[in-house]
PDB file of N, CA and C in Angstrom:
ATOM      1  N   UNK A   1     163.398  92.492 121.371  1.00  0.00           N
ATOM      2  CA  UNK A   1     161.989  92.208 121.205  1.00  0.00           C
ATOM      3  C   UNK A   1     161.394  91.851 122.561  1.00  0.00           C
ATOM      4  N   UNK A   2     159.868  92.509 123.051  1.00  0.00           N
ATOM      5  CA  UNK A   2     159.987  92.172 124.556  1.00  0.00           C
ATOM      6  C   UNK A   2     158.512  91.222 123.557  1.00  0.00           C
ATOM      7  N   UNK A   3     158.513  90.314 124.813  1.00  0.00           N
ATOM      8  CA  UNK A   3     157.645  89.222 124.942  1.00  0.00           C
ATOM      9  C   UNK A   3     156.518  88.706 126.214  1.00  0.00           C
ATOM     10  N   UNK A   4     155.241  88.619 125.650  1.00  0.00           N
ATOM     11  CA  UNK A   4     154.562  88.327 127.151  1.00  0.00           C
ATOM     12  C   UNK A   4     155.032  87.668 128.142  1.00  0.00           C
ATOM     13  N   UNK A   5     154.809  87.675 129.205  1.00  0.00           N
ATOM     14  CA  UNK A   5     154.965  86.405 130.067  1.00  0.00           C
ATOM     15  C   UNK A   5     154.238  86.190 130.965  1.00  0.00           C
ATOM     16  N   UNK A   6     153.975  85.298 132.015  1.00  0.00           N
ATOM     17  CA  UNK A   6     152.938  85.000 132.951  1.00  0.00           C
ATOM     18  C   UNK A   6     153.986  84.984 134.294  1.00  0.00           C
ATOM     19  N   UNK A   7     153.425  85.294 135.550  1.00  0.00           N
ATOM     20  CA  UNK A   7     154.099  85.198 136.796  1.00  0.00           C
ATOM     21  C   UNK A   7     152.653  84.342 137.434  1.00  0.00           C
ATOM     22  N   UNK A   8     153.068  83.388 138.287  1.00  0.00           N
ATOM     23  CA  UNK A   8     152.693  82.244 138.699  1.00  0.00           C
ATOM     24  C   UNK A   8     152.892  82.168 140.129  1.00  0.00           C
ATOM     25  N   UNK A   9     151.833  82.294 141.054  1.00  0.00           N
ATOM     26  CA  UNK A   9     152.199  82.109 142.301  1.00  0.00           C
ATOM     27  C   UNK A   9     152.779  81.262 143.244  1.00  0.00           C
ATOM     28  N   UNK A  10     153.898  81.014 143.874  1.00  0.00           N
ATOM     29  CA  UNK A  10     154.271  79.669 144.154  1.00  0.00           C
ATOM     30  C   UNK A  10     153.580  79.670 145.166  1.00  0.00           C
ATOM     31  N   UNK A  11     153.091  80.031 146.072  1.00  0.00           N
ATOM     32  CA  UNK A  11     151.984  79.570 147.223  1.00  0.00           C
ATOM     33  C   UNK A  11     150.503  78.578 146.478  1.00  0.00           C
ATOM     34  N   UNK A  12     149.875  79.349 145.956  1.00  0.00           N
ATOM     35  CA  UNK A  12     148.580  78.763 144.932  1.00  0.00           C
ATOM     36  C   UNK A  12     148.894  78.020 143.606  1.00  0.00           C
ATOM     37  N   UNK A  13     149.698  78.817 143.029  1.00  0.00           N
ATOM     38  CA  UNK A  13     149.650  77.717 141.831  1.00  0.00           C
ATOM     39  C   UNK A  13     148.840  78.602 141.011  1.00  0.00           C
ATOM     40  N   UNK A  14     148.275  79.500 140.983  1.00  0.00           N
ATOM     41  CA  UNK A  14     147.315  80.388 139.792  1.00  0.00           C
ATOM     42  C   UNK A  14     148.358  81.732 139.113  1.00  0.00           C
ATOM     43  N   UNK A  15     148.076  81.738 137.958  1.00  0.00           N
ATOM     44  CA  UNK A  15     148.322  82.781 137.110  1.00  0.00           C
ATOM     45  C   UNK A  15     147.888  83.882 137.248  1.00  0.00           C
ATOM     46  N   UNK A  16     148.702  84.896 138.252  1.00  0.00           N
ATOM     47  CA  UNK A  16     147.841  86.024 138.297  1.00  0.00           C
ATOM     48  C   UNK A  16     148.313  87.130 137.583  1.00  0.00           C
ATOM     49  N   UNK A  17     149.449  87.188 137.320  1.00  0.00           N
ATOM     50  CA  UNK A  17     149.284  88.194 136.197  1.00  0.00           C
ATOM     51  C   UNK A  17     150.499  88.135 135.340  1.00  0.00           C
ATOM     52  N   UNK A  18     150.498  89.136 133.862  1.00  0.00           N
ATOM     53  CA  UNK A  18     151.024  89.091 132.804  1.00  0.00           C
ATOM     54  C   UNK A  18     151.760  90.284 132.592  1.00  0.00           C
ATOM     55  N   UNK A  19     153.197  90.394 131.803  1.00  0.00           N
ATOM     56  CA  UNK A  19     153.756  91.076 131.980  1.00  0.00           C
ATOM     57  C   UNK A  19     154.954  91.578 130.589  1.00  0.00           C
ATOM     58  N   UNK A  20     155.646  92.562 130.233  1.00  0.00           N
ATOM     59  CA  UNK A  20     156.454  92.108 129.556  1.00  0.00           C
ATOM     60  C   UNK A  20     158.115  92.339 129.905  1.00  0.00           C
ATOM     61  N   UNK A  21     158.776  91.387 128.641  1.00  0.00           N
ATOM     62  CA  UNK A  21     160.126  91.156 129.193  1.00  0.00           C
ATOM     63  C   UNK A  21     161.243  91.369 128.317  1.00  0.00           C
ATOM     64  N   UNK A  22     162.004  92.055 128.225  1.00  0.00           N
ATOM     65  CA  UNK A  22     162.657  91.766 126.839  1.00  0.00           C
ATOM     66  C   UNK A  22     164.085  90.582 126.996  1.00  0.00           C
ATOM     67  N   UNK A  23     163.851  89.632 126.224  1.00  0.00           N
ATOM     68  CA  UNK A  23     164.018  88.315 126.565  1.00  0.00           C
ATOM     69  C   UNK A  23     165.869  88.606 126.278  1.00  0.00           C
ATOM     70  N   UNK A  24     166.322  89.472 125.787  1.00  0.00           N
ATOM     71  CA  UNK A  24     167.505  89.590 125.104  1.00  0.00           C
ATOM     72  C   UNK A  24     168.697  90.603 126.424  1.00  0.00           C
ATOM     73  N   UNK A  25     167.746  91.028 127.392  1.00  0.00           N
ATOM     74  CA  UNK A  25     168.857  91.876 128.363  1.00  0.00           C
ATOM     75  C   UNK A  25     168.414  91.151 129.655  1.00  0.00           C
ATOM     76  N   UNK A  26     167.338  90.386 130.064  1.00  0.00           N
ATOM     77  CA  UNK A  26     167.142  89.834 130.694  1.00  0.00           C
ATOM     78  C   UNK A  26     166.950  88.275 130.538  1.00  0.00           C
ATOM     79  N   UNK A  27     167.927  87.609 130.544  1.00  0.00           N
ATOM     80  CA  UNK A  27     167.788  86.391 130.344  1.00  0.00           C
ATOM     81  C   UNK A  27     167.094  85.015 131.390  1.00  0.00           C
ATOM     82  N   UNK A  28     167.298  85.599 132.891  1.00  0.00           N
ATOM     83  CA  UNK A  28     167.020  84.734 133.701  1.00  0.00           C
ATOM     84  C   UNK A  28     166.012  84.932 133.989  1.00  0.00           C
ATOM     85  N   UNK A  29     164.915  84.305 134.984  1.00  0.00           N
ATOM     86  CA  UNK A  29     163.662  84.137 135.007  1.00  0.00           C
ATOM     87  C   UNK A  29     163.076  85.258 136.372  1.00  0.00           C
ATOM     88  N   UNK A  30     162.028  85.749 136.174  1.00  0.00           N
ATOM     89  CA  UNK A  30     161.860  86.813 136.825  1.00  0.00           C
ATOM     90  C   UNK A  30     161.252  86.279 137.811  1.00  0.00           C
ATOM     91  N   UNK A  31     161.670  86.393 139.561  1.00  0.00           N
ATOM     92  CA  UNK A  31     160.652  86.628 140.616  1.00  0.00           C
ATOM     93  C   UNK A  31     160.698  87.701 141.280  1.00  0.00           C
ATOM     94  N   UNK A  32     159.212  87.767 141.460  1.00  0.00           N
ATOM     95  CA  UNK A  32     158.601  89.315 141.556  1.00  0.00           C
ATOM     96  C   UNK A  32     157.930  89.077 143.095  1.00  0.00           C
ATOM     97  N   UNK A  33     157.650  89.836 143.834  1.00  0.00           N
ATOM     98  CA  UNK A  33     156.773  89.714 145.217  1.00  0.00           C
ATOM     99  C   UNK A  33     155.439  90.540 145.039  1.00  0.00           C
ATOM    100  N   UNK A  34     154.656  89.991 144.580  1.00  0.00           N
ATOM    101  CA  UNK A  34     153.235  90.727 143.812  1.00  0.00           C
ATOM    102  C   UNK A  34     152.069  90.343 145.288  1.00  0.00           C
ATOM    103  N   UNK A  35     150.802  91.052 145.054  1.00  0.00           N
ATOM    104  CA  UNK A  35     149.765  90.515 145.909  1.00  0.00           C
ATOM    105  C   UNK A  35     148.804  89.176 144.738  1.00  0.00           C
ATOM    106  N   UNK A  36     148.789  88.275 146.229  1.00  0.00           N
ATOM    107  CA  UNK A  36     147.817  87.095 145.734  1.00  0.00           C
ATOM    108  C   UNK A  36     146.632  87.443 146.050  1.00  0.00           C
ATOM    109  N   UNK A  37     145.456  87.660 145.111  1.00  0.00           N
ATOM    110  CA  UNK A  37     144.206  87.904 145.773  1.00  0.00           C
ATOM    111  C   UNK A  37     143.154  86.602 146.046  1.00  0.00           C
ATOM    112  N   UNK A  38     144.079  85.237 145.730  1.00  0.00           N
ATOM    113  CA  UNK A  38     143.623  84.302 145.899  1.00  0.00           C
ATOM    114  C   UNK A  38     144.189  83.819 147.901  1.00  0.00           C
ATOM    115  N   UNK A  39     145.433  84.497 148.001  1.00  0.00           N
ATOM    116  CA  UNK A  39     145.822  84.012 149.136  1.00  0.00           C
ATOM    117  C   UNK A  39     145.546  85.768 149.804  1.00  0.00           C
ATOM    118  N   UNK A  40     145.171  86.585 149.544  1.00  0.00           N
ATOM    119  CA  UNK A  40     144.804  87.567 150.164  1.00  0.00           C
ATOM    120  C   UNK A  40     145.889  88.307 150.848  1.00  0.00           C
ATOM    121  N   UNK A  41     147.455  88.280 150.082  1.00  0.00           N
ATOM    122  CA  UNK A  41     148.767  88.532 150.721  1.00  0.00           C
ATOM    123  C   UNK A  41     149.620  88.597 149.606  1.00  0.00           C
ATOM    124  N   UNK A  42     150.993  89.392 149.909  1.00  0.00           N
ATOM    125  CA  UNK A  42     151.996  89.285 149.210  1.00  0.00           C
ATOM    126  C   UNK A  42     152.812  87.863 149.282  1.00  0.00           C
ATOM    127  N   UNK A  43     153.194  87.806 147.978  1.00  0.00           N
ATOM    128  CA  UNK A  43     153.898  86.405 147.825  1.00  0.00           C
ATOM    129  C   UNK A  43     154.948  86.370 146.647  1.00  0.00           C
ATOM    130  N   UNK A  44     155.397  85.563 146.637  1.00  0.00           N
ATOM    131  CA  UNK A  44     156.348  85.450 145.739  1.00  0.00           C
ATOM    132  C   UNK A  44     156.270  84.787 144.111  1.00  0.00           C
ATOM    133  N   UNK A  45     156.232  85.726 142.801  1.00  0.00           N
ATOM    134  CA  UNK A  45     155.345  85.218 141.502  1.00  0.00           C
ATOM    135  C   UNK A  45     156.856  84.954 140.906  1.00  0.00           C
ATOM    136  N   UNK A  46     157.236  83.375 140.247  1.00  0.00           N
ATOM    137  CA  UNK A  46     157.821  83.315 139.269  1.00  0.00           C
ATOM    138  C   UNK A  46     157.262  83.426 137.793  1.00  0.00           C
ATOM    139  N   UNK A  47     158.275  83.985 137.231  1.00  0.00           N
ATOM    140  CA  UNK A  47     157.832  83.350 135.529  1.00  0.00           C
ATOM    141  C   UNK A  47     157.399  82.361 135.031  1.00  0.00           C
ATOM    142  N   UNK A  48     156.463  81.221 134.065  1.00  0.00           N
ATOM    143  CA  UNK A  48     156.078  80.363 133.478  1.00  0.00           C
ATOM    144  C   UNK A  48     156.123  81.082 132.067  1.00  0.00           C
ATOM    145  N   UNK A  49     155.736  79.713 131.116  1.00  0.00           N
ATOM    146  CA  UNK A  49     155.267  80.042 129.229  1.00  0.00           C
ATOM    147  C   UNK A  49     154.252  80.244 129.349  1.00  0.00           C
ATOM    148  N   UNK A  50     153.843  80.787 129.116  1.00  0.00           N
ATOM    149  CA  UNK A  50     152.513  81.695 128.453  1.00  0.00           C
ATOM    150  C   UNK A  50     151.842  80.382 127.308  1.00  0.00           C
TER     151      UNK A  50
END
């Protein structure tokens, strides 16, 4: 079953975007290197709960 999730910028602190996951082959928590358009750069987004 895949499930939403949120990636969370650790530079800012804002929720920039949403994603899905299937919680059953991927168990550990996803960091992704996405663009911050709050920090105007690539950065590093962990997972949070939705």
């Amino acid at each position: 079953m895949r499930d939403i999730i949120l990636l969370q910028c650790k530079e800012c602190k804002n929720r920039n975007y949403s994603t899905r996951k299937n919680k059953k082959n991927t168990t550990e928590k996803l960091n992704l290197k996405k663009y911050c358009k709050f920090d105007k750069r690539h950065t590093e987004h962990k997972e949070v709960k939705a």
